[in-house]
N, C-alpha and C. Protein backbone atom coordinates (compact mmCIF):
# COMPACT_ATOMS: atom_id res chain seq x y z
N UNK A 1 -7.99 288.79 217.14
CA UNK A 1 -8.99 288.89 216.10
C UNK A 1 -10.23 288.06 216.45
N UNK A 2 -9.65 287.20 217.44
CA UNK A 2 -11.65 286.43 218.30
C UNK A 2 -12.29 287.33 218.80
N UNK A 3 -14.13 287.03 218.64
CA UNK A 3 -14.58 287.78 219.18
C UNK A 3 -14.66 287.35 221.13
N UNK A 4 -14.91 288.43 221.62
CA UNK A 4 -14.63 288.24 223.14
C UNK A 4 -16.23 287.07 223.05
N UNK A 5 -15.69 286.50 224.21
CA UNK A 5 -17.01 285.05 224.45
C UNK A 5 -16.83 284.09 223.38
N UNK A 6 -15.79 283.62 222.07
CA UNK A 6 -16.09 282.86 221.60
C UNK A 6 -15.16 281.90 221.14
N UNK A 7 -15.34 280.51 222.28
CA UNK A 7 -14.03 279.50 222.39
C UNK A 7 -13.44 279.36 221.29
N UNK A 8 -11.91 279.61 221.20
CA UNK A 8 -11.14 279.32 220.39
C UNK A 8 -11.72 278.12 219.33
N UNK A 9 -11.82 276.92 219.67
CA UNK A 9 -12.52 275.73 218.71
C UNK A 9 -13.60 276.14 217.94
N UNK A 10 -14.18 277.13 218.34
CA UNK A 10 -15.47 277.17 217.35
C UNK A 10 -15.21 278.90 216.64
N UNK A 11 -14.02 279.39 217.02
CA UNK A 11 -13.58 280.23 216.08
C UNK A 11 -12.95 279.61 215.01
N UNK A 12 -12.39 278.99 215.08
CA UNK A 12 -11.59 278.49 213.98
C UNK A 12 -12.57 277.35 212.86
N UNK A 13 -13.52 276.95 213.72
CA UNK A 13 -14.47 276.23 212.53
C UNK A 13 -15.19 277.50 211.90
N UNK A 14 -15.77 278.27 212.33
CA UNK A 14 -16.31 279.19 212.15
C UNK A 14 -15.35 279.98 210.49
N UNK A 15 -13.91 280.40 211.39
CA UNK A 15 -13.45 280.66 209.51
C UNK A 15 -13.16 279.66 208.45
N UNK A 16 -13.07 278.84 209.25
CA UNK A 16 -13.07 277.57 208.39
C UNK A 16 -14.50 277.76 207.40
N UNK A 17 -15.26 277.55 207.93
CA UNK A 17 -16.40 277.66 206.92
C UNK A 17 -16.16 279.43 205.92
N UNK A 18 -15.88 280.33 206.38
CA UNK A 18 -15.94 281.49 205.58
C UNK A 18 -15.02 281.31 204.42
N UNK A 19 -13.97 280.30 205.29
CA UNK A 19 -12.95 280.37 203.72
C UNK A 19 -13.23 278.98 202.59
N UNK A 20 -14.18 278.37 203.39
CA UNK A 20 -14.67 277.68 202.52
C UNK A 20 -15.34 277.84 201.15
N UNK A 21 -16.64 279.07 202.10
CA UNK A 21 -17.20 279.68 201.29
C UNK A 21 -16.74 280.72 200.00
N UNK A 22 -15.56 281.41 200.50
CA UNK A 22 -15.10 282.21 199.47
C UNK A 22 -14.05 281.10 198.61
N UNK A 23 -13.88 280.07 198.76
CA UNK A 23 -12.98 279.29 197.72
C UNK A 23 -13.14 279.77 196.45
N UNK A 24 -14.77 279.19 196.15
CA UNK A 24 -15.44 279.52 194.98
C UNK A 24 -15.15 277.62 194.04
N UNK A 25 -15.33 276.72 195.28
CA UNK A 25 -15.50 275.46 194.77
C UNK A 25 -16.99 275.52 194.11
N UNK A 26 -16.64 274.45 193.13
CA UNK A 26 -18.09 273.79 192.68
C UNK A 26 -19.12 273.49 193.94
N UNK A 27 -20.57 273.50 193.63
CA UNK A 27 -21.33 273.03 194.93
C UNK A 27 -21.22 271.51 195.56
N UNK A 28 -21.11 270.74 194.45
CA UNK A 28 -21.03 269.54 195.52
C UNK A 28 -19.72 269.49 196.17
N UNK A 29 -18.26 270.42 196.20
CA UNK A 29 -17.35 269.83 196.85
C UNK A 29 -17.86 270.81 197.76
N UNK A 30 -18.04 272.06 197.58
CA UNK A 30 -18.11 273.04 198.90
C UNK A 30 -19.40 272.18 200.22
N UNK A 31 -20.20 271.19 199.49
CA UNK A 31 -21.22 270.61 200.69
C UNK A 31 -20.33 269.67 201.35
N UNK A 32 -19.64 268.57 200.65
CA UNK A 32 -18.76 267.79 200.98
C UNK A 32 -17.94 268.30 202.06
N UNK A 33 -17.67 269.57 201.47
CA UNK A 33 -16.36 270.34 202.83
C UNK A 33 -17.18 271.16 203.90
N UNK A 34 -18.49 271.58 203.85
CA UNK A 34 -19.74 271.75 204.87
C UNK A 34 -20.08 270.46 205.50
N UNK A 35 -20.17 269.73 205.27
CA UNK A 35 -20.41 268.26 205.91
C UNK A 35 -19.49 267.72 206.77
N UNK A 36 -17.87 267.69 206.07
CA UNK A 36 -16.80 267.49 206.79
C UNK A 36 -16.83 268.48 208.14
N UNK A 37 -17.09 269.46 208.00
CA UNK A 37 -16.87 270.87 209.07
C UNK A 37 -17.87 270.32 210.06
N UNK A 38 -18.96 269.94 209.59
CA UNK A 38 -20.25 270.32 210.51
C UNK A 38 -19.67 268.93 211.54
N UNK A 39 -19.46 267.76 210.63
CA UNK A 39 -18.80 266.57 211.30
C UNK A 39 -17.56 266.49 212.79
N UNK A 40 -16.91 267.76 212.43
CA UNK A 40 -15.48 267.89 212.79
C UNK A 40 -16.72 268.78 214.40
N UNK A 41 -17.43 269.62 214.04
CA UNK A 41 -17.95 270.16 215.19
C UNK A 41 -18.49 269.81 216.35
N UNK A 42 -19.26 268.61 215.64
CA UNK A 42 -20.00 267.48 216.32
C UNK A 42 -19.07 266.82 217.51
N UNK A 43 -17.67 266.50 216.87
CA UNK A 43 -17.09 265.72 217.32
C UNK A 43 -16.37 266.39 218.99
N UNK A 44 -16.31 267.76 218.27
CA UNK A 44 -15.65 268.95 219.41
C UNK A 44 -16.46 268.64 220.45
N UNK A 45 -17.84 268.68 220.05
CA UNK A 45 -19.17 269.07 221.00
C UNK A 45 -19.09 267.69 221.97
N UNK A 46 -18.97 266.62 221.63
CA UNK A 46 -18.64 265.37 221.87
C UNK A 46 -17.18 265.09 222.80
N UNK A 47 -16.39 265.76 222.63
CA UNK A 47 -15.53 265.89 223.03
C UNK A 47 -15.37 267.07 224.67
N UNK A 48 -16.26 268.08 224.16
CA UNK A 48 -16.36 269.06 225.63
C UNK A 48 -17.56 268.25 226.50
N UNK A 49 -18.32 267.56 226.05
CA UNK A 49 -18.73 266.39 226.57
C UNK A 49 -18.58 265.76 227.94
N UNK A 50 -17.21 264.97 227.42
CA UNK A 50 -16.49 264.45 227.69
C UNK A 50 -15.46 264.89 229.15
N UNK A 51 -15.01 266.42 228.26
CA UNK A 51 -14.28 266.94 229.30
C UNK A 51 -15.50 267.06 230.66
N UNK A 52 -16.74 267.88 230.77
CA UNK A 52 -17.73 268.45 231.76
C UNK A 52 -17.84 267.00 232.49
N UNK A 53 -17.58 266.03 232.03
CA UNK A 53 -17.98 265.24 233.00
C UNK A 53 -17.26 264.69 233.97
N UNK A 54 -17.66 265.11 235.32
CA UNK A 54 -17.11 265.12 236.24
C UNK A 54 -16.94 263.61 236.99
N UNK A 55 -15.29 263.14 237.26
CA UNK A 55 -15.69 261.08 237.83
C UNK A 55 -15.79 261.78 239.28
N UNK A 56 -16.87 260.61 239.72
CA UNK A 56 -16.86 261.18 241.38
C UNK A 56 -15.40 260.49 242.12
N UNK A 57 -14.73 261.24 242.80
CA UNK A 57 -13.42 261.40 243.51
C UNK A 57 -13.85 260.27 244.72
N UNK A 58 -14.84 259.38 244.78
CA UNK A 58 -14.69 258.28 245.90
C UNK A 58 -14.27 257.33 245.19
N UNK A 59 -15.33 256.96 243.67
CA UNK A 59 -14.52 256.16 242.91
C UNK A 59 -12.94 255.94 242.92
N UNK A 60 -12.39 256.94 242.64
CA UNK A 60 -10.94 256.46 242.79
C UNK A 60 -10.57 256.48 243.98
N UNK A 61 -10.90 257.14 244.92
CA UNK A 61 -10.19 256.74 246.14
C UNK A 61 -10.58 255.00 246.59
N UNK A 62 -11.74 254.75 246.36
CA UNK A 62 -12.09 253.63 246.78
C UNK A 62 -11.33 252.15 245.90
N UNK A 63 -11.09 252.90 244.88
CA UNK A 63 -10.20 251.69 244.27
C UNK A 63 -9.04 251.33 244.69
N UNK A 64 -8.52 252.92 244.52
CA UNK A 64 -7.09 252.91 245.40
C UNK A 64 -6.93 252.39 246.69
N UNK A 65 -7.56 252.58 247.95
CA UNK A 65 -7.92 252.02 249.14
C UNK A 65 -7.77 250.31 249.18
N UNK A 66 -8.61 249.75 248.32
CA UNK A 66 -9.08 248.45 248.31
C UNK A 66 -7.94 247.98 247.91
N UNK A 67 -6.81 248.47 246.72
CA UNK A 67 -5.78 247.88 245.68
C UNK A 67 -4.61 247.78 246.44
N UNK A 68 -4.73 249.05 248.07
CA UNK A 68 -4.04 248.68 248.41
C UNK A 68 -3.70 247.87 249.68
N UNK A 69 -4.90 247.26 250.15
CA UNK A 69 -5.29 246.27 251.04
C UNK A 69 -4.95 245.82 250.58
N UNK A 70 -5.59 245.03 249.66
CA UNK A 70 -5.14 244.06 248.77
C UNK A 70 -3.26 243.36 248.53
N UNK A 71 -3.30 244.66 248.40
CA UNK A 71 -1.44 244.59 248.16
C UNK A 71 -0.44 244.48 249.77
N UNK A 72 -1.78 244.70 250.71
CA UNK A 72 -0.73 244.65 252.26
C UNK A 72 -0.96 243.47 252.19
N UNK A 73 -2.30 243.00 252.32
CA UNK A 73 -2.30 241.21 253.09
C UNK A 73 -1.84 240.20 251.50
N UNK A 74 -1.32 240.50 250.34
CA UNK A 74 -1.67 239.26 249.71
C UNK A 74 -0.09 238.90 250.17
N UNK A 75 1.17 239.10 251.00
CA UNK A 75 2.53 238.55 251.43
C UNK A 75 1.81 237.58 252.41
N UNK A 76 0.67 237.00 252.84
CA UNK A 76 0.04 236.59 254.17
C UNK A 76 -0.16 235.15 253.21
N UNK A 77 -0.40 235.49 251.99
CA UNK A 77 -1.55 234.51 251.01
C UNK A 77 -0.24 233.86 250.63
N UNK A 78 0.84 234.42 250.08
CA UNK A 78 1.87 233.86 249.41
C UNK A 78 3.00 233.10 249.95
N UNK A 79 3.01 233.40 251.50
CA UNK A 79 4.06 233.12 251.99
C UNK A 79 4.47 231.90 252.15
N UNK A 80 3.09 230.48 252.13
CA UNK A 80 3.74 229.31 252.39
C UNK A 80 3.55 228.92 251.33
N UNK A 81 3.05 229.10 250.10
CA UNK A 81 3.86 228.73 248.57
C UNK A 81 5.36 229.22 248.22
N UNK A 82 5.34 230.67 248.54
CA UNK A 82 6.43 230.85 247.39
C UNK A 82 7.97 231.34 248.33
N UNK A 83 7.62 231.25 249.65
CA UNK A 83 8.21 231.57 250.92
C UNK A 83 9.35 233.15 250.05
N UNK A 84 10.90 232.96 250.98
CA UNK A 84 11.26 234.34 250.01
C UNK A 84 10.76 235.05 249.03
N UNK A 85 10.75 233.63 247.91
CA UNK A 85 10.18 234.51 247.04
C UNK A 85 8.64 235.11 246.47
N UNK A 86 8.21 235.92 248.16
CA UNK A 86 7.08 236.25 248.80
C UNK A 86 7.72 237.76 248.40
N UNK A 87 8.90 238.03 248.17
CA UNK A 87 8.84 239.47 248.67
C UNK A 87 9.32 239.89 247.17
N UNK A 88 9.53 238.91 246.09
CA UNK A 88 10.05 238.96 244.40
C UNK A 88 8.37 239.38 243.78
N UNK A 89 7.57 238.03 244.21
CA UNK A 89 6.52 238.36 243.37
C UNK A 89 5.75 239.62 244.16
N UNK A 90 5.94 240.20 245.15
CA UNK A 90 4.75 241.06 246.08
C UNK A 90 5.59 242.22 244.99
N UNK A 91 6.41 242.31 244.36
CA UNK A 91 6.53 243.76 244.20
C UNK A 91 6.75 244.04 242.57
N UNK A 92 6.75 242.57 242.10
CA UNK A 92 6.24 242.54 240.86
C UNK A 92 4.80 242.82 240.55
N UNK A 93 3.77 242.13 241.15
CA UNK A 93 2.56 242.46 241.22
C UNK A 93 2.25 243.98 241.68
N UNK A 94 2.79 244.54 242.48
CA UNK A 94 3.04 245.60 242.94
C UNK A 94 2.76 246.73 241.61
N UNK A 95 4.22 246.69 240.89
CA UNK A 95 4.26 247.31 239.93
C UNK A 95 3.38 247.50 238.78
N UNK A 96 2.96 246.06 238.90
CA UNK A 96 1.63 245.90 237.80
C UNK A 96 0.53 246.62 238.19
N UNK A 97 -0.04 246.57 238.73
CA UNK A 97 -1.54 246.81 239.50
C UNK A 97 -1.47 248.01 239.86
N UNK A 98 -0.60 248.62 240.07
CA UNK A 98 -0.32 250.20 240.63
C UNK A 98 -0.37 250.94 239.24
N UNK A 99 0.87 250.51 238.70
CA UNK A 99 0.75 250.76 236.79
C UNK A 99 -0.42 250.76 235.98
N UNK A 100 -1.25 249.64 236.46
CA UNK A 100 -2.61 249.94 235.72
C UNK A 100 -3.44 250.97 236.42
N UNK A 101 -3.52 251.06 237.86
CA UNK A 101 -4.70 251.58 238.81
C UNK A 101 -3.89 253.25 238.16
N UNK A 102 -2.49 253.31 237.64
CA UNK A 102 -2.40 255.09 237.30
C UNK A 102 -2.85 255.43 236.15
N UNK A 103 -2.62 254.55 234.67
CA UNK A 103 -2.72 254.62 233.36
C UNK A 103 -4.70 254.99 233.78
N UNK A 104 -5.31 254.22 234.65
CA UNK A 104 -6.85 254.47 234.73
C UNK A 104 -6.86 255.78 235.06
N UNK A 105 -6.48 256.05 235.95
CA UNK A 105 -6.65 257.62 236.52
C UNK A 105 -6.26 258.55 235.33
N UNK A 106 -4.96 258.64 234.49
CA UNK A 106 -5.04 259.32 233.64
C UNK A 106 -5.96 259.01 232.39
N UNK A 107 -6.81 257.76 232.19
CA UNK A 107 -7.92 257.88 231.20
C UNK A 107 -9.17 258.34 231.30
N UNK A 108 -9.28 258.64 232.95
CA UNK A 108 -11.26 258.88 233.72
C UNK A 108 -10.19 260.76 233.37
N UNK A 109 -9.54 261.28 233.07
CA UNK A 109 -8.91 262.78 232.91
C UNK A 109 -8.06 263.00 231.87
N UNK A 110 -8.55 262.36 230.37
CA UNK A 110 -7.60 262.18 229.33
C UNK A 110 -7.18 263.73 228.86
N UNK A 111 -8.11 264.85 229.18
CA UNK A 111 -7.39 266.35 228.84
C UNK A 111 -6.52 266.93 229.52
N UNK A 112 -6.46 266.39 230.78
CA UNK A 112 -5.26 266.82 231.65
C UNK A 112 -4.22 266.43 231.19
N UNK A 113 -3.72 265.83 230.10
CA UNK A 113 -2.48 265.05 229.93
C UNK A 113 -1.99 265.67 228.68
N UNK A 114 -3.34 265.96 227.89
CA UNK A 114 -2.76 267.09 226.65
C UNK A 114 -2.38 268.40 226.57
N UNK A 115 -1.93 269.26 225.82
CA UNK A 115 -1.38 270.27 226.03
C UNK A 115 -2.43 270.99 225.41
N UNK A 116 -3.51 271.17 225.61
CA UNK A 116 -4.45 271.65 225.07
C UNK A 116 -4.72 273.33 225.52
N UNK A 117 -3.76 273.64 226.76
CA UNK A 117 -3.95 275.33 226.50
C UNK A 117 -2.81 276.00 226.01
N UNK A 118 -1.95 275.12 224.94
CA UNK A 118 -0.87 275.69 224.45
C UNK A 118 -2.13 276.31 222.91
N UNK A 119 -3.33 275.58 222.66
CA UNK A 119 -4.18 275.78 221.16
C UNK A 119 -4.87 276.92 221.49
């Protein structure tokens, strides 16, 4: 029942407003619920935004690269403090820093993670 060319999201605001209109609310709630809509659109628009924008792919490689230098030589840094337990904390830290450097990658691509072509 969409017309061909017209994204799902802005079909559905779209009847949203028609069935607004035929409620047959009083005028100030039907503006109230025009206001809410127009709000909710904004936010879409704000949101495809969001998606178009493209992170440049050196950025993360270059983080990744560096995080994991970082992670070869710091057993070099630790070894005459914490001696053995050079190889406890290298992979505790490990876990951390890797854990954060992925949670980033899935936030610079927060629609890839939703199920957003099941809508």
């Amino acid at each position: 029942s969409r017309p061909n060319g017209m994204l799902p999201a802005h079909y559905v605001t779209h009847m949203l407003r028609i069935k607004v209109k035929n409620m047959g609310l009083p005028l100030e709630q039907r503006l109230l619920m025009e206001q809410n809509i127009t709000r909710l659109i904004n936010d879409m628009g704000a949101c495809e935004n969001i998606f178009a924008t493209p992170i440049p792919v050196g950025y993360t490689k270059h983080t990744s690269r560096f995080l994991f230098l970082w992670l070869l030589f710091l057993p070099f840094a630790l070894q005459e403090q914490l001696g053995i337990g050079t190889i406890f904390a290298q992979q505790v830290l490990s876990f951390g820093l890797l854990g954060i450097e992925d949670v980033g990658i899935q936030i610079e691509e927060p629609f890839s993670v939703l199920p957003l072509k099941k809508i």
